[in-house]
Structure formats: C-alpha cells, structure tokens
PDB file of N, CA and C in Angstrom:
ATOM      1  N   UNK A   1      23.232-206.010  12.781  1.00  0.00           N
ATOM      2  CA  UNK A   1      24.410-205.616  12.039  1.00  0.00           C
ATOM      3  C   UNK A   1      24.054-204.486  11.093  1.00  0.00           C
ATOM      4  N   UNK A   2      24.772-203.822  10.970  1.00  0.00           N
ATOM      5  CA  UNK A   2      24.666-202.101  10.315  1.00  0.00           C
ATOM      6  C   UNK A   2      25.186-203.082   8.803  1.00  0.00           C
ATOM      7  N   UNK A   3      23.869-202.952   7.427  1.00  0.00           N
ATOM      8  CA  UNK A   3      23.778-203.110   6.261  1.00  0.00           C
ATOM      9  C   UNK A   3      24.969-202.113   5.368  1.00  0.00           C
ATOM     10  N   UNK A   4      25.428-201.239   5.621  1.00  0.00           N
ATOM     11  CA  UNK A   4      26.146-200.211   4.857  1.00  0.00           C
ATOM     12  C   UNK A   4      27.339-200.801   5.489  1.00  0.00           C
ATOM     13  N   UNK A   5      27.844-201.621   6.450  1.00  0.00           N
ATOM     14  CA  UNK A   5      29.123-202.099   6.633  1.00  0.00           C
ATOM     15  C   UNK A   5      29.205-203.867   6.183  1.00  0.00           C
ATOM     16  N   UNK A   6      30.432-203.808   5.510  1.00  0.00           N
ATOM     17  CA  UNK A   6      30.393-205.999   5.334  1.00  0.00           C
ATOM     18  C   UNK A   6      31.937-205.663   4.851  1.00  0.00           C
ATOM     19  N   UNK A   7      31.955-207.266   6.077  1.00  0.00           N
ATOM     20  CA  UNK A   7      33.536-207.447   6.031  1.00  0.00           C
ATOM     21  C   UNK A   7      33.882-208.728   4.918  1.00  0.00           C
ATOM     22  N   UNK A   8      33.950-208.712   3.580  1.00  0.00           N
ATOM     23  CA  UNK A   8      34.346-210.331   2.869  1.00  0.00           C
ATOM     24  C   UNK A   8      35.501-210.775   4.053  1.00  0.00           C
ATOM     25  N   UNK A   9      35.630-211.951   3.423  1.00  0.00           N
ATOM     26  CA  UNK A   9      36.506-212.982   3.977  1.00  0.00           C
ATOM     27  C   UNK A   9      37.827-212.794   3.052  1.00  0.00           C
ATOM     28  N   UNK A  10      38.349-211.829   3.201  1.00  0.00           N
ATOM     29  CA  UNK A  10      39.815-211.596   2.135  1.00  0.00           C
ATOM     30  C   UNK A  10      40.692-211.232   3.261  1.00  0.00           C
ATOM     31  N   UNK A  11      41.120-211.812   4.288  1.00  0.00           N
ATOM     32  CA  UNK A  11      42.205-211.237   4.600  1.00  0.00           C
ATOM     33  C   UNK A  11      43.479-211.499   4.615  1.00  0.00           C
ATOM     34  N   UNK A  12      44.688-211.294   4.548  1.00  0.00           N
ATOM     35  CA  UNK A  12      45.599-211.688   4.523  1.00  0.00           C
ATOM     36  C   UNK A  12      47.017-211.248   5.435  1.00  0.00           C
ATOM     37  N   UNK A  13      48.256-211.802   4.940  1.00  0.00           N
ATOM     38  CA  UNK A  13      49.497-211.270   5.856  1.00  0.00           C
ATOM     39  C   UNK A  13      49.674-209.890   5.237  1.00  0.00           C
ATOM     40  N   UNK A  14      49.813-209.064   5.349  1.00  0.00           N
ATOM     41  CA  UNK A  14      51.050-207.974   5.083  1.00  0.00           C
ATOM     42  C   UNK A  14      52.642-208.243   5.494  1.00  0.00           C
ATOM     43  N   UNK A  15      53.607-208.756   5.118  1.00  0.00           N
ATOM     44  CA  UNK A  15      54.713-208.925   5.559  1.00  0.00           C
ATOM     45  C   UNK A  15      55.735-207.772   6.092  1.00  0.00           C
ATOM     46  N   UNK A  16      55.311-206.798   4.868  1.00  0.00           N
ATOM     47  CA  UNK A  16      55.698-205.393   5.337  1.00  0.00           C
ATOM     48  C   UNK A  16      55.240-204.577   6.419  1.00  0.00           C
ATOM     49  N   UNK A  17      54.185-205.159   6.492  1.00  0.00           N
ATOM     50  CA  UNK A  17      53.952-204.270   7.962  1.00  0.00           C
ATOM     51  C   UNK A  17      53.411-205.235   9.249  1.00  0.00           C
ATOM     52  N   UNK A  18      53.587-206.305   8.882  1.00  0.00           N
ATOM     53  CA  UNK A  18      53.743-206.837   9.942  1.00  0.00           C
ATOM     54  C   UNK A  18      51.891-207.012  10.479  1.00  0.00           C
ATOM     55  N   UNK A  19      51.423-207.337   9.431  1.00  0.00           N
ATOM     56  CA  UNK A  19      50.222-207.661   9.817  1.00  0.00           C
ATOM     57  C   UNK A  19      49.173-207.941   9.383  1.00  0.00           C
ATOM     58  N   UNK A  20      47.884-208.405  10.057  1.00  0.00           N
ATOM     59  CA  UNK A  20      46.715-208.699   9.258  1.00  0.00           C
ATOM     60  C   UNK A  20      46.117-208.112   8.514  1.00  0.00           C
ATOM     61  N   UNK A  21      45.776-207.425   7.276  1.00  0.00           N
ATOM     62  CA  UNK A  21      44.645-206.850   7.083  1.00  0.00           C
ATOM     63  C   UNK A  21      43.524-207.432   6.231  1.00  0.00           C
ATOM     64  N   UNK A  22      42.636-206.571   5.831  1.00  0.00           N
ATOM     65  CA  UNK A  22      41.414-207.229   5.661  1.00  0.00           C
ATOM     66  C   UNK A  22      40.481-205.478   5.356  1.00  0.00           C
ATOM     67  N   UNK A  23      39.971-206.221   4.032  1.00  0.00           N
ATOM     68  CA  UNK A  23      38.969-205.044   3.224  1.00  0.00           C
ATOM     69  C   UNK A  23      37.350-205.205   3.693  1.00  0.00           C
ATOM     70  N   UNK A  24      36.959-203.949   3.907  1.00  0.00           N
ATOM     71  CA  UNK A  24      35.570-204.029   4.458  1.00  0.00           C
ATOM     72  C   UNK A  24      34.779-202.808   3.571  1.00  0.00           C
ATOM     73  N   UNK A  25      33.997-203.219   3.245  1.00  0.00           N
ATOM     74  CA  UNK A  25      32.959-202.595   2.119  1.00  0.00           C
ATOM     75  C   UNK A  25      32.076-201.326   3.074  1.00  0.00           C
ATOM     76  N   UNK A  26      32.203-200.211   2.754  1.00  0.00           N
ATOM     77  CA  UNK A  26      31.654-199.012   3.840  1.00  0.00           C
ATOM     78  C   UNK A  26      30.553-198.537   2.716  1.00  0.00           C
ATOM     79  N   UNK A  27      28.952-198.387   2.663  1.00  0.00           N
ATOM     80  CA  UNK A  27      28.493-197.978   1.768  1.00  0.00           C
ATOM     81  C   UNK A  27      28.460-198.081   0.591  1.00  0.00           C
ATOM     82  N   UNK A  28      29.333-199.118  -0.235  1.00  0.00           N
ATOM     83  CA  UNK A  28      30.074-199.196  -1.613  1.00  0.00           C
ATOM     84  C   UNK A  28      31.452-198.711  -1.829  1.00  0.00           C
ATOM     85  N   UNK A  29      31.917-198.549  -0.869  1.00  0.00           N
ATOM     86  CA  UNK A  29      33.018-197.577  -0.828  1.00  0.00           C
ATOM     87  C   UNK A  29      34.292-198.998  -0.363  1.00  0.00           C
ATOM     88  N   UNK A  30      35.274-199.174  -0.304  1.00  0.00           N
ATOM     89  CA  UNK A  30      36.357-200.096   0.074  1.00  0.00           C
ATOM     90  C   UNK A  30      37.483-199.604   1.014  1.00  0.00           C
ATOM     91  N   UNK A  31      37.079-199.743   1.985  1.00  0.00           N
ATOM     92  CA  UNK A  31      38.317-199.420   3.042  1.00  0.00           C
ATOM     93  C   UNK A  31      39.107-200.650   3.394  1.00  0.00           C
ATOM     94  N   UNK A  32      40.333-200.279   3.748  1.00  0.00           N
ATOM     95  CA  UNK A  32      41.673-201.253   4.477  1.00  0.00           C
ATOM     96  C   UNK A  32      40.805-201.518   5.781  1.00  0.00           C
ATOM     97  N   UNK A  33      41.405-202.313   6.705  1.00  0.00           N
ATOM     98  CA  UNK A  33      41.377-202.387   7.872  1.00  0.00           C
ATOM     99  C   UNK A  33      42.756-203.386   7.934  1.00  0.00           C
ATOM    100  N   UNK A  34      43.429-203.052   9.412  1.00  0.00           N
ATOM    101  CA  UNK A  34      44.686-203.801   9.647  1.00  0.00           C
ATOM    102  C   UNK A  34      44.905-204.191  11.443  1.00  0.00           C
ATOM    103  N   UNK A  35      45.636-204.876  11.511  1.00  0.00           N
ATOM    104  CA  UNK A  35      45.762-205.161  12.908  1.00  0.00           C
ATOM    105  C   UNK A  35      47.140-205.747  13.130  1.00  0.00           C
ATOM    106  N   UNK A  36      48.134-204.963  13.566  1.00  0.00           N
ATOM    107  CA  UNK A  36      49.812-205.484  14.045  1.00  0.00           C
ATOM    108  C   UNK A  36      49.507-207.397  14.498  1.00  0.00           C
ATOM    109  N   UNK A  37      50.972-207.696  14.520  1.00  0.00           N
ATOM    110  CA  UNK A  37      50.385-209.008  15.236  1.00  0.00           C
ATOM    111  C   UNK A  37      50.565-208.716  16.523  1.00  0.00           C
ATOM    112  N   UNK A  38      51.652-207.979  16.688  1.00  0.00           N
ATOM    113  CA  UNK A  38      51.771-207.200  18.546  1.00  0.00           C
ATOM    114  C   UNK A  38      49.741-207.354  18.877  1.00  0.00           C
ATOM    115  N   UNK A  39      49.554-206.489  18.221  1.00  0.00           N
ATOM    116  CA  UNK A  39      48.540-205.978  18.360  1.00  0.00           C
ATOM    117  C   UNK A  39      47.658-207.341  18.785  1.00  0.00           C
ATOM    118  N   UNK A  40      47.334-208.475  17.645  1.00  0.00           N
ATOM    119  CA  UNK A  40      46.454-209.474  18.202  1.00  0.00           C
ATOM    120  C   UNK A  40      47.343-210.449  19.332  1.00  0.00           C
ATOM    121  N   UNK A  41      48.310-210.985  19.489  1.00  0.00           N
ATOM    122  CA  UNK A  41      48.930-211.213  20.297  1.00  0.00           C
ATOM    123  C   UNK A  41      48.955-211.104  22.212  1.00  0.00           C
ATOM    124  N   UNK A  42      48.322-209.599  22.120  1.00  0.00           N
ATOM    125  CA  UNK A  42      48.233-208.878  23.083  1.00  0.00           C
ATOM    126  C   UNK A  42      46.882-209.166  23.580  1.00  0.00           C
ATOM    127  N   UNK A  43      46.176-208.703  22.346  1.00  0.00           N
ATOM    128  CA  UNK A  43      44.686-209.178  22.895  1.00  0.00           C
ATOM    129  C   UNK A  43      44.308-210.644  22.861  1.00  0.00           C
ATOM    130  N   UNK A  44      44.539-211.238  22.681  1.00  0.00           N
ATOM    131  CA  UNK A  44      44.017-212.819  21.732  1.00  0.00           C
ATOM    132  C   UNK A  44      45.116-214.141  22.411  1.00  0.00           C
ATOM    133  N   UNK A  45      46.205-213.620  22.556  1.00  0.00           N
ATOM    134  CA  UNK A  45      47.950-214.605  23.116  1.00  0.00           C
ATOM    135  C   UNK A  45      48.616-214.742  22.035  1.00  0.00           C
ATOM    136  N   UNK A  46      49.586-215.517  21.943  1.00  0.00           N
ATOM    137  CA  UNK A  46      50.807-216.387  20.825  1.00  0.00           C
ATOM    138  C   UNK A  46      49.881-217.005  19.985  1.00  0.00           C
ATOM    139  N   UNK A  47      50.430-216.774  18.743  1.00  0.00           N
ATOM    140  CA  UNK A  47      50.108-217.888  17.744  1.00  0.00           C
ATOM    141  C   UNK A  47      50.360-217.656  15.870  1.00  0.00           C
ATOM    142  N   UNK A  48      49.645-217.892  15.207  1.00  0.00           N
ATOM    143  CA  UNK A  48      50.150-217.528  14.128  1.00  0.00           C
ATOM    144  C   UNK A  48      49.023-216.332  13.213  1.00  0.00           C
ATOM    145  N   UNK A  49      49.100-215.629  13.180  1.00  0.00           N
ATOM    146  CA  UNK A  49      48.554-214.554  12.701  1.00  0.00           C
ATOM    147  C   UNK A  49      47.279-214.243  12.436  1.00  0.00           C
ATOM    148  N   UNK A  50      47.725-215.230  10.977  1.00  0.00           N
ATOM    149  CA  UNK A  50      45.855-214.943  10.378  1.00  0.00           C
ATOM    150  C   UNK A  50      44.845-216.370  10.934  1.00  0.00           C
ATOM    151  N   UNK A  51      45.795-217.205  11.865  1.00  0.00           N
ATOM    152  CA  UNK A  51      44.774-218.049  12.867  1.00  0.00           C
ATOM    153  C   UNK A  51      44.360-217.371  13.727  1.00  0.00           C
ATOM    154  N   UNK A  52      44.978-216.836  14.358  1.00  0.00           N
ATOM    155  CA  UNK A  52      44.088-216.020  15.666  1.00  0.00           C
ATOM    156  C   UNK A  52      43.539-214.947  15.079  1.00  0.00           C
ATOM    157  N   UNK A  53      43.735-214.556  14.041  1.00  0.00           N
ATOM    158  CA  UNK A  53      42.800-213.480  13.496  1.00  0.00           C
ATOM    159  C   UNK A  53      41.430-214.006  13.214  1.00  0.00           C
ATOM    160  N   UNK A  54      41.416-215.216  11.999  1.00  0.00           N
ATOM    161  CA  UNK A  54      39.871-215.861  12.075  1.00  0.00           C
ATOM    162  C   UNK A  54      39.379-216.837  13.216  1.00  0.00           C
ATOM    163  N   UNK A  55      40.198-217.081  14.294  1.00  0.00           N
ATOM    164  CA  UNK A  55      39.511-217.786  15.441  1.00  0.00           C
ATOM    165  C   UNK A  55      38.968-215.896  16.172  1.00  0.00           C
ATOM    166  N   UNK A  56      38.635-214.987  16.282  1.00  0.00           N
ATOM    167  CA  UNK A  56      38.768-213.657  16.444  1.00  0.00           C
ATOM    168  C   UNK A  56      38.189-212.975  15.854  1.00  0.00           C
ATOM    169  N   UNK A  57      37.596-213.320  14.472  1.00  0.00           N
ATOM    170  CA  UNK A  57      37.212-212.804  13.583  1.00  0.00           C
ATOM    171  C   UNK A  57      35.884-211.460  14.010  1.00  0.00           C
ATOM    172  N   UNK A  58      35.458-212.296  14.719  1.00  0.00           N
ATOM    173  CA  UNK A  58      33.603-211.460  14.828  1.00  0.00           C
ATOM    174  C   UNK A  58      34.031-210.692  15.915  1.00  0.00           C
ATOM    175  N   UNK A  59      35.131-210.871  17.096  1.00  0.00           N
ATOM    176  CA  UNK A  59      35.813-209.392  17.773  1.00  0.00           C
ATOM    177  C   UNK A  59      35.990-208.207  17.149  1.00  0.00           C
ATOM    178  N   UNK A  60      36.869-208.262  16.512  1.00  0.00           N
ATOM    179  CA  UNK A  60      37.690-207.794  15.524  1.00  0.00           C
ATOM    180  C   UNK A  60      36.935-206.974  14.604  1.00  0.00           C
ATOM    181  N   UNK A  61      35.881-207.751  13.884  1.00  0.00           N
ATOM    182  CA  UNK A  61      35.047-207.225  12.642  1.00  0.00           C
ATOM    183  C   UNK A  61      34.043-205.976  14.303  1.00  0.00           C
ATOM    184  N   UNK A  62      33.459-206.267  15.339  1.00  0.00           N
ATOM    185  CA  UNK A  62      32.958-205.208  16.177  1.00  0.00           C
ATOM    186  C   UNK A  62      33.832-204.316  16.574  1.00  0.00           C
ATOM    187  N   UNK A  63      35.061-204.493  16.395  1.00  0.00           N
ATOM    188  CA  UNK A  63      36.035-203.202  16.841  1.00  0.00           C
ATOM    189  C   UNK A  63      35.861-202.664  15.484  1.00  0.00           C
ATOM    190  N   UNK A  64      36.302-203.138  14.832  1.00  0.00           N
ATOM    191  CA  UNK A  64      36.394-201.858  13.327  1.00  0.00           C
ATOM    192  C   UNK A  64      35.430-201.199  12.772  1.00  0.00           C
ATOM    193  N   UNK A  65      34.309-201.624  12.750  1.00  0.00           N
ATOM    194  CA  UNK A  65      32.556-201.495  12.656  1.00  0.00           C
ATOM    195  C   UNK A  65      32.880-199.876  13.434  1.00  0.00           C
ATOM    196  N   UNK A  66      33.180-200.365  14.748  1.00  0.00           N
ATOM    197  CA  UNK A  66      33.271-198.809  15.954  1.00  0.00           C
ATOM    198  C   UNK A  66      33.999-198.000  15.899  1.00  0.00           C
ATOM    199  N   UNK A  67      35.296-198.470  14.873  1.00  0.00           N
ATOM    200  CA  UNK A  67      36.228-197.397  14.539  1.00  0.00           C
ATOM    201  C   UNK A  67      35.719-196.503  13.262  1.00  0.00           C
ATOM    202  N   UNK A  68      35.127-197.129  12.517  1.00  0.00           N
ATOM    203  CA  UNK A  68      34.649-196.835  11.006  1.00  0.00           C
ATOM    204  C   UNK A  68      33.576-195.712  11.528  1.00  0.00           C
ATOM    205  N   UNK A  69      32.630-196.642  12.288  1.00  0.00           N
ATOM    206  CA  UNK A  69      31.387-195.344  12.848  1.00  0.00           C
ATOM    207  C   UNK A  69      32.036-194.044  13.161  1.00  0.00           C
ATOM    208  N   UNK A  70      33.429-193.997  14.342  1.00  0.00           N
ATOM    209  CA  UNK A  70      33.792-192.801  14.505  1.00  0.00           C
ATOM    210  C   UNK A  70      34.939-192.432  13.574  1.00  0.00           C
ATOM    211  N   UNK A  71      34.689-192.546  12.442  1.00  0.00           N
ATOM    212  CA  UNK A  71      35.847-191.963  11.469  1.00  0.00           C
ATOM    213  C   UNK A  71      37.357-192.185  11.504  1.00  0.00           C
ATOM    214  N   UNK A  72      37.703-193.000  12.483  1.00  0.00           N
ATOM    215  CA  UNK A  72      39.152-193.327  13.252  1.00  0.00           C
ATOM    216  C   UNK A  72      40.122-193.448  11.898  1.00  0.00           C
ATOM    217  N   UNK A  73      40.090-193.251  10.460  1.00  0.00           N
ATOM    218  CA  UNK A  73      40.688-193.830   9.610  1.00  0.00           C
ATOM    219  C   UNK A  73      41.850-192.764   9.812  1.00  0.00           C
ATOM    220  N   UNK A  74      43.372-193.287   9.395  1.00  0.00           N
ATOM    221  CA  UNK A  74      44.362-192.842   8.902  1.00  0.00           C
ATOM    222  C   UNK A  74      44.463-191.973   7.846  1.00  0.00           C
ATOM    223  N   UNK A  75      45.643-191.117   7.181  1.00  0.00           N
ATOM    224  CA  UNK A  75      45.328-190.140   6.451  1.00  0.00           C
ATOM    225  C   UNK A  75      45.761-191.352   4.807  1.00  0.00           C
ATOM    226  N   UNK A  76      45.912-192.374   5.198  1.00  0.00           N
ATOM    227  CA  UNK A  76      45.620-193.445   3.566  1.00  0.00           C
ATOM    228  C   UNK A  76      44.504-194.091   4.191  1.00  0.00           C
ATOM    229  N   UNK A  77      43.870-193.545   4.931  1.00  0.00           N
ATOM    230  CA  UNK A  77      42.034-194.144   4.689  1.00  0.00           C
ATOM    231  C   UNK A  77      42.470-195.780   5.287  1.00  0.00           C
ATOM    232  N   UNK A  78      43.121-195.844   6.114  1.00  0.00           N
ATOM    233  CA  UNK A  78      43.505-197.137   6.904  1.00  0.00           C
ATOM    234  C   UNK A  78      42.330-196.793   8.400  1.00  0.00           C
ATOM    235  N   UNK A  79      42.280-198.097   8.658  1.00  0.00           N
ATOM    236  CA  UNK A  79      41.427-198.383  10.218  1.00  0.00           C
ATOM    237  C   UNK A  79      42.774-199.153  10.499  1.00  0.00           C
ATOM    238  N   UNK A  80      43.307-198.534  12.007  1.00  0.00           N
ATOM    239  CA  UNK A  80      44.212-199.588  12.646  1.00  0.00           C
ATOM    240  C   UNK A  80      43.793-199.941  13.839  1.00  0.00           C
ATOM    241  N   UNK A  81      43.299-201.563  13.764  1.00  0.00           N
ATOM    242  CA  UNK A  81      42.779-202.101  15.369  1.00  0.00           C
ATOM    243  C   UNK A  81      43.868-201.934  16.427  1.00  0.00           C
ATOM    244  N   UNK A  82      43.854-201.748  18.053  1.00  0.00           N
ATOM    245  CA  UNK A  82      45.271-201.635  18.674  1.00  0.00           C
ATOM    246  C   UNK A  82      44.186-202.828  19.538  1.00  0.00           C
TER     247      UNK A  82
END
C-alpha cells in the first residue's frame, strides 16, 4: 500500500448528490472521494448505500488510489468512482 495515500473510515451519505463519499488523506493534503449509488449498484447490485459501500470497501479504496495516482480529480478537487 502506497504510505502517502490513507483512506479513514469517515464515510458517509451525501443526500444531495446522491451518494457515498469518503475523505482520503493524499500526502497531508485532504481530498473528497465519491461514488453515485447508480454507480455502486451497477458494480456491487441493490442495496443500501453505505452497506455495499463498506461490504466494498477495499475495491473501491484500489479504484481511487488509481484515480488519485492519475490525477483524475474534478475541477473542486473531487475523485468520482464510475
């Protein structure tokens, strides 16, 4: 596991947007990360959000890890998993 990336265990609903997110520590630095529920749904099946998000968790935390490596962030410094 790459030391300059750590995901705490804070994640929560966004209601407004309709989704998971979850803060991941980049260097000392604090980035978003988010994921639609379309989004886990699709990959993962039916269920309730931030359950299939932490039954999912260590997927999820290797997709964003790979998005972060290639800079994939949004122009508000968002990572969005699809």
């Amino acid at each position: 596991m790459n030391q300059a990336i750590q995901f705490p265990d804070r994640e929560n609903w966004d209601e407004t947007r309709q989704a998971v997110c979850f803060p991941v520590m980049v260097s000392g630095f604090q980035l978003t990360c988010a994921i639609t529920k379309n989004a886990l749904c699709q990959r993962f099946g039916e269920g309730e959000p931030l359950t299939v998000f932490r039954a999912n968790r260590w997927d999820l935390e290797d997709l964003a890890q790979a998005l972060i490596e290639a800079h994939k962030e949004d122009d508000q410094g968002w990572v969005w998993l699809s």
